[in-house]
N, C-alpha and C. Protein backbone atom coordinates (compact mmCIF):
# COMPACT_ATOMS: atom_id res chain seq x y z
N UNK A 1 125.15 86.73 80.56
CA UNK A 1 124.47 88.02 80.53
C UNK A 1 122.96 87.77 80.45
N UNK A 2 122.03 88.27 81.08
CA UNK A 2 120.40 88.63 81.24
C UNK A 2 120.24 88.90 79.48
N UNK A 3 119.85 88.20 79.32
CA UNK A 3 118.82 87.98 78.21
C UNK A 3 118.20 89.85 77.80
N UNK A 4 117.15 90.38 78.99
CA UNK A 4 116.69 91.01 77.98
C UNK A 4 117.73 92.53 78.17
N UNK A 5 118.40 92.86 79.14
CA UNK A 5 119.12 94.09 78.82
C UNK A 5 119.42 93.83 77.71
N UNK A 6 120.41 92.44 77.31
CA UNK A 6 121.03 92.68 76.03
C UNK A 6 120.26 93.41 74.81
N UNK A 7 118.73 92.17 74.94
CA UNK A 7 118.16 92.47 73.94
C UNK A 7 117.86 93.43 73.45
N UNK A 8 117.23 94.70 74.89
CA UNK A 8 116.94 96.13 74.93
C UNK A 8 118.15 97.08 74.37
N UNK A 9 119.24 97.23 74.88
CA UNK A 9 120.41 97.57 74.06
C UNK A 9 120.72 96.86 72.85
N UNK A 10 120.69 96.35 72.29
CA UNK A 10 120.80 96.23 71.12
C UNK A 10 119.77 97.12 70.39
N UNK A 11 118.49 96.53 70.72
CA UNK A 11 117.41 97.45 70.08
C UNK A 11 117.51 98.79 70.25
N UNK A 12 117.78 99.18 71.20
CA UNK A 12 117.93 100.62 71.47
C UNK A 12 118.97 101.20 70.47
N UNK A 13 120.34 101.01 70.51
CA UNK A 13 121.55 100.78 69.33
C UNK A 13 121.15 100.99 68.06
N UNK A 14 120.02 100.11 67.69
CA UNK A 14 120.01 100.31 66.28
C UNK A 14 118.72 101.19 65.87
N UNK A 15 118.26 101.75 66.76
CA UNK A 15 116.61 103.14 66.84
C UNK A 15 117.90 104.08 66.69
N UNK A 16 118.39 104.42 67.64
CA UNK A 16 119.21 105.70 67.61
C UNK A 16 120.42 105.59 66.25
N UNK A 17 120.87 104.48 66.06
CA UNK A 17 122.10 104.85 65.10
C UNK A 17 121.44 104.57 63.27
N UNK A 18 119.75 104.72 63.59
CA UNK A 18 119.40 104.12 62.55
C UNK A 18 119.22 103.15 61.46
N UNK A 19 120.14 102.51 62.08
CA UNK A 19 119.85 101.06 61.34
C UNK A 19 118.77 100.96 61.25
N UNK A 20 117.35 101.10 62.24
CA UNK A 20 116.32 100.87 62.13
C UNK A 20 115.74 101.86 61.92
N UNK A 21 114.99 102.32 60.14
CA UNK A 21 114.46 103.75 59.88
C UNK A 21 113.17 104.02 60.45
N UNK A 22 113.28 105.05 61.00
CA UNK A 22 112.14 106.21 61.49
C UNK A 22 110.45 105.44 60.77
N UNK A 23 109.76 104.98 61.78
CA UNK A 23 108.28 104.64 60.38
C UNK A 23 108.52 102.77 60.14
N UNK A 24 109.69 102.45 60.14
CA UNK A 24 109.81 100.85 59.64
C UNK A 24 108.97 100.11 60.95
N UNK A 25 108.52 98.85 60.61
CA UNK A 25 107.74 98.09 61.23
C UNK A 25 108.62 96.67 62.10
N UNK A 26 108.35 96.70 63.10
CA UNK A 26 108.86 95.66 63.84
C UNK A 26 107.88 94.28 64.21
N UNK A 27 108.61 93.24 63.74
CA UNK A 27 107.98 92.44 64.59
C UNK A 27 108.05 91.38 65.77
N UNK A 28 107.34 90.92 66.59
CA UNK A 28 108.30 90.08 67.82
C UNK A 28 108.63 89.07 67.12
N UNK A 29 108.05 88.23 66.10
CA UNK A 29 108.68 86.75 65.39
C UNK A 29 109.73 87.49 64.42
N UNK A 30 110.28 88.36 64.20
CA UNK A 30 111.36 88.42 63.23
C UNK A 30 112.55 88.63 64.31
N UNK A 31 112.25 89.51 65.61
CA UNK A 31 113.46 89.74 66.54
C UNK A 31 113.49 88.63 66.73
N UNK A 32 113.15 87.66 67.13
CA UNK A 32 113.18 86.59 67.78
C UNK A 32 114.28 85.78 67.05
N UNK A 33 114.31 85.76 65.34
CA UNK A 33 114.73 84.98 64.62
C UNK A 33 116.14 86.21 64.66
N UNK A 34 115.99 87.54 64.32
CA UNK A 34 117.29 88.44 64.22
C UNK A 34 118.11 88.00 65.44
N UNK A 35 117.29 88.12 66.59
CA UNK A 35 118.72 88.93 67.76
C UNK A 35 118.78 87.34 68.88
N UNK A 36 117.67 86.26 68.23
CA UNK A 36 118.34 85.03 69.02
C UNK A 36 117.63 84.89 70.37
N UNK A 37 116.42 85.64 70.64
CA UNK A 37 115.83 85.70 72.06
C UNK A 37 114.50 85.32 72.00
N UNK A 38 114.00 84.98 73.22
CA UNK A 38 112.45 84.21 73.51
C UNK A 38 111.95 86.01 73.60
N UNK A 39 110.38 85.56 73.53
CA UNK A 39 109.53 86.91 72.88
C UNK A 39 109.38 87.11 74.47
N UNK A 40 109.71 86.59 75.44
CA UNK A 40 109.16 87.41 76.83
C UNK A 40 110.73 88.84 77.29
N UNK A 41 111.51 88.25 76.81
CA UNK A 41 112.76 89.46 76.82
C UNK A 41 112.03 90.90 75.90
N UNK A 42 111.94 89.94 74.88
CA UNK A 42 111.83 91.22 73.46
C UNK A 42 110.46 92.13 73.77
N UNK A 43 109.60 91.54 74.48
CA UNK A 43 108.24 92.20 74.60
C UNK A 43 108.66 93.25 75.49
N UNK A 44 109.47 92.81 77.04
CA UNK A 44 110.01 93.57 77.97
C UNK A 44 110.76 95.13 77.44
N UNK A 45 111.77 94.26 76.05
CA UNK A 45 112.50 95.59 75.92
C UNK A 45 111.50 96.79 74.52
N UNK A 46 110.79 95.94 74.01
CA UNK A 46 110.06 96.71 72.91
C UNK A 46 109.08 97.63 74.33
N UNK A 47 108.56 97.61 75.17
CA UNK A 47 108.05 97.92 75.90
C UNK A 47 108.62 99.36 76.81
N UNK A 48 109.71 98.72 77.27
CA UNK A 48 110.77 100.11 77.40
C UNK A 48 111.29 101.06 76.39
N UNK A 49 111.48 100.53 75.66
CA UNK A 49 111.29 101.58 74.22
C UNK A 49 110.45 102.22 74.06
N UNK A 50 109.16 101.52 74.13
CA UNK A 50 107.92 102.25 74.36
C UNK A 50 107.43 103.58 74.90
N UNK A 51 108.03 103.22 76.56
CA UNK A 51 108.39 104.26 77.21
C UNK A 51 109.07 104.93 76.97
N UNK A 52 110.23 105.19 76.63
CA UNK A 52 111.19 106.06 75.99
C UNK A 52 110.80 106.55 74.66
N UNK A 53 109.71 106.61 74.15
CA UNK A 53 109.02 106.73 72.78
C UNK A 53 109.74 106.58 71.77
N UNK A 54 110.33 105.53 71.64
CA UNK A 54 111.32 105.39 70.12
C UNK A 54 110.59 104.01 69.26
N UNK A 55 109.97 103.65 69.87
CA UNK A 55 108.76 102.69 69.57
C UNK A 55 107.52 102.98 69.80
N UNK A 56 106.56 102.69 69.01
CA UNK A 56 105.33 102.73 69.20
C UNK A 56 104.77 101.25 68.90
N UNK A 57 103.31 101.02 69.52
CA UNK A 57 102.02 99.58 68.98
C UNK A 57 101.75 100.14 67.65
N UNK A 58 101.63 99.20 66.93
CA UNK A 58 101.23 99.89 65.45
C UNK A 58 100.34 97.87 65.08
N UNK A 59 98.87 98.23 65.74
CA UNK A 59 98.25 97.25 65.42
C UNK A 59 98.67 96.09 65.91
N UNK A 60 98.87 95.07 65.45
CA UNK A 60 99.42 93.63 66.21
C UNK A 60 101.08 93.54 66.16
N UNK A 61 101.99 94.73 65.82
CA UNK A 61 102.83 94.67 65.74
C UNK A 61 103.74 96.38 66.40
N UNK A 62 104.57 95.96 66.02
CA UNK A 62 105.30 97.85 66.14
C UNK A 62 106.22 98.25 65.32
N UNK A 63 106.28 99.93 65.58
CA UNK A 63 106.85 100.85 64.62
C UNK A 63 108.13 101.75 65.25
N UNK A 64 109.36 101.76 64.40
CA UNK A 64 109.77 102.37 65.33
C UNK A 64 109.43 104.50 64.54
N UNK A 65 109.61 104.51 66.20
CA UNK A 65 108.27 106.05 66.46
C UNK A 65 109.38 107.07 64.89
N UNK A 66 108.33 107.91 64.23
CA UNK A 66 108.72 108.43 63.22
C UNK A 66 109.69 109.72 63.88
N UNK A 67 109.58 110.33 64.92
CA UNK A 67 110.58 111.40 65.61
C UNK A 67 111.61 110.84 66.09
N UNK A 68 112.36 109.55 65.98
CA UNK A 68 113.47 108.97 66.26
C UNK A 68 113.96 109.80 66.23
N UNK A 69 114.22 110.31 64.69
CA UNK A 69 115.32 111.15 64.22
C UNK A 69 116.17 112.29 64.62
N UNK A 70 115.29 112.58 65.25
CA UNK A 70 115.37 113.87 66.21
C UNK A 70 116.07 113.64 67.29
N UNK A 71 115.83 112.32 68.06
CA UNK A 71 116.67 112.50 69.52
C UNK A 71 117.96 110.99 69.29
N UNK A 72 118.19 111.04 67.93
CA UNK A 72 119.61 110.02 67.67
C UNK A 72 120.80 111.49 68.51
N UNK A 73 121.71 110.77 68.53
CA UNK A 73 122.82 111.72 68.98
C UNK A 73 123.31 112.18 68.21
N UNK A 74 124.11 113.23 68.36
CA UNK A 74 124.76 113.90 67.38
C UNK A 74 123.37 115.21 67.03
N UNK A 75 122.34 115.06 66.98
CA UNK A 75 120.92 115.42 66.22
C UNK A 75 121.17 116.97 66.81
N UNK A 76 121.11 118.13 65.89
CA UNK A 76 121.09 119.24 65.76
C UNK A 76 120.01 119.49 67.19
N UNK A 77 118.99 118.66 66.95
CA UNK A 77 117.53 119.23 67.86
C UNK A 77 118.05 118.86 69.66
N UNK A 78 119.04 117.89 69.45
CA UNK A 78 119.53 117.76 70.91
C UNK A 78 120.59 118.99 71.44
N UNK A 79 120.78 119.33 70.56
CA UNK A 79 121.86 120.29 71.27
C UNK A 79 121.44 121.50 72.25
N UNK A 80 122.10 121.59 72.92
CA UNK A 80 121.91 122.40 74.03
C UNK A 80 123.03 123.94 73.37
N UNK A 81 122.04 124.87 72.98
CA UNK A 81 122.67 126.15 72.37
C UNK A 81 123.53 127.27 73.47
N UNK A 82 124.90 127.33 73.03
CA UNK A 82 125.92 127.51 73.78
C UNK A 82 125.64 129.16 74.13
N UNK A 83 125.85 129.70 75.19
CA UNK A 83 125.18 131.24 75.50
C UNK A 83 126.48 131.65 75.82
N UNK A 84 127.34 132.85 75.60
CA UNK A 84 128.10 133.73 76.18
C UNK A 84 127.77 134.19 77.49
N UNK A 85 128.67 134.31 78.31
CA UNK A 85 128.37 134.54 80.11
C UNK A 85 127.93 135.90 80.02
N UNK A 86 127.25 136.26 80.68
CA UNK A 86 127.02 137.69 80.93
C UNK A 86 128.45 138.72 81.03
N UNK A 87 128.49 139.82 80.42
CA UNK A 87 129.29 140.72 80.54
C UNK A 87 129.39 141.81 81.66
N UNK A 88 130.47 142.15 82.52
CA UNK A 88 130.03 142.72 83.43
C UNK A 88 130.60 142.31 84.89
């Protein structure tokens, strides 16, 4: 398996199911030592996260973004509010 999908799913996995809290600080030498990967995967997938705003740069390191919370699944704020069909 490609190195950094994994890495990116995993990371992604644990933003949304919270393992990783809203505000906590990431760094590339601790993933490296957690999830077992060279920092050119982890930069790739902290990067796409990025884009997907569930991460932010927070100085020489990163954060994961404090509105996580909001778009984990299940999250009240994702729901799409159910409308009765028109009558008639």
């Amino acid at each position: 398996m490609p190195e950094q999908p994994h890495v990116y799913d995993r990371l992604r996995s644990a933003i949304l199911d919270l393992d990783r809290v809203p505000g906590s600080r990431i760094t590339e030498r601790g993933l490296e030592a957690e999830l077992g990967a060279s920092r050119t995967p982890l930069r790739a997938a902290l990067m796409r996260l990025e884009a997907e705003g569930l991460v932010r740069r927070d100085g020489r390191g990163w954060e994961v973004s404090p509105s996580t919370s909001a778009r984990s699944p299940g999250s009240a704020s994702c729901a799409t509010p159910w409308r009765a069909p028109p009558y008639g």
